[in-house]
Protein backbone atom coordinates (compact mmCIF):
# COMPACT_ATOMS: atom_id res chain seq x y z
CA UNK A 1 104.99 158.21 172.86
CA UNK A 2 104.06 156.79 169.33
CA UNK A 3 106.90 156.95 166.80
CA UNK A 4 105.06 159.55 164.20
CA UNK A 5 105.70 161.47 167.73
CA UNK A 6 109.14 161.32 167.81
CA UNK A 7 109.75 162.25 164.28
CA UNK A 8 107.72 164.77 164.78
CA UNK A 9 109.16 166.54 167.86
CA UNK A 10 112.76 165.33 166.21
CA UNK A 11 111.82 166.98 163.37
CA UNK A 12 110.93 170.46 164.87
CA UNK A 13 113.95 170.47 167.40
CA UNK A 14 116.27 170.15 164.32
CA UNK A 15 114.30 173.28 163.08
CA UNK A 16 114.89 175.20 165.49
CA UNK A 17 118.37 174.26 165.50
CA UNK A 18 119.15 175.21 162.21
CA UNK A 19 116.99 178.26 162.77
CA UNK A 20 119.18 179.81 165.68
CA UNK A 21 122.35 178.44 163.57
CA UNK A 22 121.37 180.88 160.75
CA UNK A 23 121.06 183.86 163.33
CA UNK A 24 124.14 186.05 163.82
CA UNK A 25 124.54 185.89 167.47
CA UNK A 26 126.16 189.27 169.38
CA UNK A 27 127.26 188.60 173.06
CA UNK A 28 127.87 191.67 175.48
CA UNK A 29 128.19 191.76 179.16
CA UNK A 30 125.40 194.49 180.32
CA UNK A 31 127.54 194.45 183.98
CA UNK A 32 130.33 195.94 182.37
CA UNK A 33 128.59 198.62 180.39
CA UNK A 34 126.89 199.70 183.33
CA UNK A 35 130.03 199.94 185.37
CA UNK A 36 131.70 202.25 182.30
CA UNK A 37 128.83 204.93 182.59
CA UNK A 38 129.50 207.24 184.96
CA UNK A 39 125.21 207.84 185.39
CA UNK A 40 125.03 204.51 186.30
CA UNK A 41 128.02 204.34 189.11
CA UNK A 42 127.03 207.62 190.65
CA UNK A 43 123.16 206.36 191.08
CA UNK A 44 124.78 203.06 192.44
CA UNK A 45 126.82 205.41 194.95
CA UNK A 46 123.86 207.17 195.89
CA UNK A 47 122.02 204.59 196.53
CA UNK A 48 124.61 202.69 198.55
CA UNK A 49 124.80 205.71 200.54
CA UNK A 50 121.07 205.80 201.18
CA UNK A 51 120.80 202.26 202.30
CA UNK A 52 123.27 202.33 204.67
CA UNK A 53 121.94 206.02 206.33
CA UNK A 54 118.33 203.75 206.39
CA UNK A 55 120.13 200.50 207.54
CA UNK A 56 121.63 203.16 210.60
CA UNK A 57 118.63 204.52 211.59
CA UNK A 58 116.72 200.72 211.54
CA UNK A 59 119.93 199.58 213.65
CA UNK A 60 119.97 203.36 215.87
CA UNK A 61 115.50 202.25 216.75
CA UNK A 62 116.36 198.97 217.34
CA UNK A 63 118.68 199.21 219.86
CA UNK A 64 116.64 201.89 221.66
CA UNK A 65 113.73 199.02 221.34
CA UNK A 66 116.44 196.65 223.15
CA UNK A 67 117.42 199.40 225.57
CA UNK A 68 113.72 199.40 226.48
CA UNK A 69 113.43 196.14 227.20
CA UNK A 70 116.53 195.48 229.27
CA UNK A 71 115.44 198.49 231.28
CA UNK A 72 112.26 196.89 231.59
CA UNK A 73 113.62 193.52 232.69
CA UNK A 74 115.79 195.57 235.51
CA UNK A 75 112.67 197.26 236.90
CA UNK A 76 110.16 194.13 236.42
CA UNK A 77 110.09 193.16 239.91
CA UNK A 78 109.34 197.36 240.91
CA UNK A 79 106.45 197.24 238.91
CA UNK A 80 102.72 197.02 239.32
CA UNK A 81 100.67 194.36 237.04
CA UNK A 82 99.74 197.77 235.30
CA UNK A 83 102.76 199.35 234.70
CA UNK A 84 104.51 195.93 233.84
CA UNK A 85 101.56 195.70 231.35
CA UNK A 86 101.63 199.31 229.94
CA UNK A 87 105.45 198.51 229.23
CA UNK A 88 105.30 195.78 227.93
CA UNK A 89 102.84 196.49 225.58
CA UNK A 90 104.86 199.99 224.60
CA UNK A 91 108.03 198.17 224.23
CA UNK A 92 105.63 195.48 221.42
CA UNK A 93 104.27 198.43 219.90
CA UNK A 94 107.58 200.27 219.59
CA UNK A 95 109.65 197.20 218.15
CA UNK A 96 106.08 196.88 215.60
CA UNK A 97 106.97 200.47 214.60
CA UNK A 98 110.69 199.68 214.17
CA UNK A 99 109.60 196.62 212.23
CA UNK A 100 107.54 198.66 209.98
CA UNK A 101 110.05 201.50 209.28
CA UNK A 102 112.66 198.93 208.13
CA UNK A 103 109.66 197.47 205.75
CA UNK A 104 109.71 201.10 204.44
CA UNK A 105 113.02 201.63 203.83
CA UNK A 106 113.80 198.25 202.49
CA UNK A 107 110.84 196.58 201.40
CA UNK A 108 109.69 195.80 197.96
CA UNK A 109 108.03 198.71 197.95
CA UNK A 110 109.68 200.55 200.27
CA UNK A 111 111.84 204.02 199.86
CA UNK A 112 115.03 202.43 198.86
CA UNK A 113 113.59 200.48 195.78
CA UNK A 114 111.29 203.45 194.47
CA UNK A 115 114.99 205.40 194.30
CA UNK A 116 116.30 202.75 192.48
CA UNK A 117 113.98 202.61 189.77
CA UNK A 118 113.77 206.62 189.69
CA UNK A 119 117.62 206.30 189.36
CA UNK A 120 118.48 202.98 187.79
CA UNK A 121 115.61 202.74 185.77
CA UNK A 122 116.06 205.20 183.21
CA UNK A 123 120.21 204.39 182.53
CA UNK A 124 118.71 200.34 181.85
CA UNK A 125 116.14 201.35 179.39
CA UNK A 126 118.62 203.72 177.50
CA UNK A 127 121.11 201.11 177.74
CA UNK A 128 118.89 198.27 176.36
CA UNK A 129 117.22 200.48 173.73
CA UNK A 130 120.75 200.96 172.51
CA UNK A 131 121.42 197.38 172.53
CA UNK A 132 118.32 196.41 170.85
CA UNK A 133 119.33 199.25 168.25
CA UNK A 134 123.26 198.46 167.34
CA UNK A 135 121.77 194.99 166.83
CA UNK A 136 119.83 195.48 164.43
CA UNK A 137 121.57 198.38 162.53
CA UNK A 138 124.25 195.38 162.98
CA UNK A 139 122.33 192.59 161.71
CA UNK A 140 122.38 190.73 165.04
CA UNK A 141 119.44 188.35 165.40
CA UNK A 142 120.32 187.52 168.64
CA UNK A 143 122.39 188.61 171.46
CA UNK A 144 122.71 187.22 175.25
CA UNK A 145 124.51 188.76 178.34
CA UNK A 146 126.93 187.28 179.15
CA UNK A 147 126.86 188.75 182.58
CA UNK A 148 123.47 187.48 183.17
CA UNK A 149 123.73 183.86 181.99
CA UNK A 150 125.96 181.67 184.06
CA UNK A 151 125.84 178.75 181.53
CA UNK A 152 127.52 180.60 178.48
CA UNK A 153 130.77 178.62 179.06
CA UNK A 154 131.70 179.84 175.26
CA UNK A 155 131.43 182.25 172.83
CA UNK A 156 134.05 183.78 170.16
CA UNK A 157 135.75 187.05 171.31
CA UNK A 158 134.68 188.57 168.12
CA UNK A 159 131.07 187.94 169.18
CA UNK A 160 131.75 190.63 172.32
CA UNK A 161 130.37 193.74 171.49
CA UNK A 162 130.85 194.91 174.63
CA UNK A 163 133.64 197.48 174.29
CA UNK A 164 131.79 198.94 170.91
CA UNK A 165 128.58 199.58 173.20
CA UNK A 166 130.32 201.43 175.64
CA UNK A 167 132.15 203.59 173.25
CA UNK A 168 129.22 204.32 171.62
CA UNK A 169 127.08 205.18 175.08
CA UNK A 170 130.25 207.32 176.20
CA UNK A 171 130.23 209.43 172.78
């Protein structure tokens, strides 16, 4: 790297340095505003609720899909080539079904995350839209989450606008 380089890239970092100096910086932690709406803890409840009434009847087919098979392996030696065949193949296509039911439950586009964004969705935008807003109304130029970057090691308690946002939502 030629020195005119350096200075150059030296020059711009101190920019931006001085740049986000001159911002007024507002730190919240989003996790705890969620937690003090009610919305947002009853959709979480739901939804906890859901996955585990999926995550029984995944666990319920499976285990009929094992039942299958260890009935299967006590009959094996009874059986024809064709019948060992035919249950063999209806024990595969059962455990494929299985398979695919827990895909739609769980998957990324699967029951369980289509509820969450029905339910979750709407409580995140309104909660960000307020953020966004109280910052600027505030004069904020910047704010972080706290609760979302594990690197802050520091930040002033007055920067913590965390309790004011949740008073605010709760009005």
């Amino acid at each position: 790297m030629t020195m005119k380089r350096k200075i150059f890239f030296a020059a711009i970092g101190a920019l931006m340095c001085a740049w986000a100096s001159a911002q007024n910086t507002m730190v919240v932690n989003s996790e705890k505003i969620f937690k003090a709406l009610p919305a947002y803890n009853t959709a979480v409840t739901q939804l906890d609720n859901m996955s585990k009434d999926y995550q029984k009847k995944v666990d319920d087919a499976f285990a009929a899909v094992q039942q299958m098979y260890n009935d299967y392996q006590g009959q094996r030696q009874y059986l024809s080539d064709y019948d060992r065949k035919s249950r063999e193949d209806a024990i595969i296509s059962r455990e494929k079904e299985v398979t695919k039911a827990q895909q739609d439950f769980f998957g990324p586009d699967g029951e369980l995350m289509k509820k969450r964004i029905e339910m979750i969705k709407p409580i995140q935008d309104k909660v960000f839209k307020f953020i966004t807003d109280y910052a600027i109304a505030s004069g904020f130029g910047i704010v972080i989450d706290q609760s979302a970057n594990a690197t802050l090691l520091y930040f002033a308690p007055t920067l913590d606008k965390t309790q004011d946002i949740i008073n605010q939502l709760n009005k």
